[in-house]
Every structure is written in structure tokens, then in C-alpha cells.
Protein backbone atom coordinates (compact mmCIF):
# COMPACT_ATOMS: atom_id res chain seq x y z
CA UNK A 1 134.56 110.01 97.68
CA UNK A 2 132.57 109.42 101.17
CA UNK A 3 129.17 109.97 102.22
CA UNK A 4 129.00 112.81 104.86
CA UNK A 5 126.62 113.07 107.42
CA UNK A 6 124.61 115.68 105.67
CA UNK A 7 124.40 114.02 102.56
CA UNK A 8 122.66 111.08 104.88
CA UNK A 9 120.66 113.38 105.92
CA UNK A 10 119.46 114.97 102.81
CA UNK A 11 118.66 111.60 101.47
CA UNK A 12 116.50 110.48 104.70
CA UNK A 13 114.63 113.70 104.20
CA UNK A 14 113.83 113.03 100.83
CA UNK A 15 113.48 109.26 101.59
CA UNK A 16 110.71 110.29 103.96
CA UNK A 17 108.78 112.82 101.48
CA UNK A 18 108.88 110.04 98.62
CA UNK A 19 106.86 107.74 101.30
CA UNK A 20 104.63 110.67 101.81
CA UNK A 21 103.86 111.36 98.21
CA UNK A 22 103.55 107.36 97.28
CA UNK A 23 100.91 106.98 100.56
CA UNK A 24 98.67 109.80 98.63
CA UNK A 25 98.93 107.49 95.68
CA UNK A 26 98.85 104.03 97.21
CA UNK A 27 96.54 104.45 100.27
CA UNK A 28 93.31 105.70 99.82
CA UNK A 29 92.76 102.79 96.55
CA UNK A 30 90.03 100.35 97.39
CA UNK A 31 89.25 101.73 101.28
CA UNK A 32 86.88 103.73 102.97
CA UNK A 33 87.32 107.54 103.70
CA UNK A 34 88.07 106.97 107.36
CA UNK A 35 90.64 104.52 107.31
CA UNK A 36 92.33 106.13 104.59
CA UNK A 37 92.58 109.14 106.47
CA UNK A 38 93.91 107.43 109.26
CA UNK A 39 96.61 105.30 107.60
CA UNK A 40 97.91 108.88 105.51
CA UNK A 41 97.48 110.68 108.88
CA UNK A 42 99.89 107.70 110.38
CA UNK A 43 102.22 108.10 107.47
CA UNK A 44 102.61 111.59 107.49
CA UNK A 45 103.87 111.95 111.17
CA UNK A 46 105.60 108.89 111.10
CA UNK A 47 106.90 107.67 107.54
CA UNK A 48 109.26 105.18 108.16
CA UNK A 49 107.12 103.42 111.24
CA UNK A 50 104.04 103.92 109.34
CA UNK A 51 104.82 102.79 106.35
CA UNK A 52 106.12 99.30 107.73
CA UNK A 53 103.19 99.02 109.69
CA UNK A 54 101.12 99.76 106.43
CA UNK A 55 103.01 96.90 104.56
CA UNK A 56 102.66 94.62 107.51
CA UNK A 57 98.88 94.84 108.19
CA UNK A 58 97.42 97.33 105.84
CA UNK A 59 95.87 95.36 102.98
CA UNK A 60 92.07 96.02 101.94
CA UNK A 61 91.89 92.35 101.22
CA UNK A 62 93.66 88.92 101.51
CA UNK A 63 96.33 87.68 99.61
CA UNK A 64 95.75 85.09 96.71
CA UNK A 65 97.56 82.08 98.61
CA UNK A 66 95.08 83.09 101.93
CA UNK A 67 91.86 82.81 99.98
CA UNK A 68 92.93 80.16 97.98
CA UNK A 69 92.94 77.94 102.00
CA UNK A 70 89.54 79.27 102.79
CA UNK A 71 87.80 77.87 99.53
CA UNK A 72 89.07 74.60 100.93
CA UNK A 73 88.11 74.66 103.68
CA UNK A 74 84.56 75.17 102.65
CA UNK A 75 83.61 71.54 102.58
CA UNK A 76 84.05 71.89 107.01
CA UNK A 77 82.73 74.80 107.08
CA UNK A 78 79.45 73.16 105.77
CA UNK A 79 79.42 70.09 108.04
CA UNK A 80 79.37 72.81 111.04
């Protein structure tokens, strides 16, 4: 048994929906109406682009290990 070209197909289309449907979900947590909108805009006319891009730079906030460096380097911060 092979995968045909339309089965790929098929399964890229629905690939692309199940990004839609999880940006609705995922996107508009913890952000302002505006960027939200933009980001699901982005992801609706481009899902696979978008939602790399999205994963790449699209946090509301800073990772755990990031803000863990900036409350050290508080102490420098003070001296300045």
C-alpha cells in the first residue's frame, strides 16, 4: 500500500485547517485585540508560514530561562 498524490493532498488540506482551528484556540490567550487579529489574519492566509513564524517570535511573554538572566542582572542594572 502507497501513498498517492491525492491522499498527500487531502492530508495537507486538513493539515492546514487543524492549524487554523488550533490558532482560534491558541492565539488570541493573553494578547491584545489587535495583535491577535493580526497573527489569526496571518495564519489564515498562510498556515504553514504563519504558524512557524508564530512559534518563532509570537510569545506574549519571555520564557522562564530568559527572565530567570534578567533578575541577575539586576545588581548592574542598579550601578547604572
Amino acid at each position: 500500500m502507497s501513498i498517492t498524490v491525492p491522499d498527500l493532498g487531502v492530508a495537507y488540506y486538513a493539515f492546514e485547517w487543524a492549524i487554523r482551528i488550533g490558532a482560534l484556540i491558541v492565539v488570541p490567550q493573553r494578547r491584545k485585540p489587535a495583535p491577535a487579529m493580526g497573527w489569526l489574519l496571518f495564519i489564515f492566509f498562510l498556515p504553514l508560514p504563519g504558524l512557524l513564524l508564530f512559534l518563532a517570535i509570537g510569545r506574549p511573554s519571555f520564557p522562564a530561562w530568559r527572565i530567570k538572566r534578567f533578575h541577575a542582572l539586576t545588581p548592574y542594572f542598579q550601578r547604572v
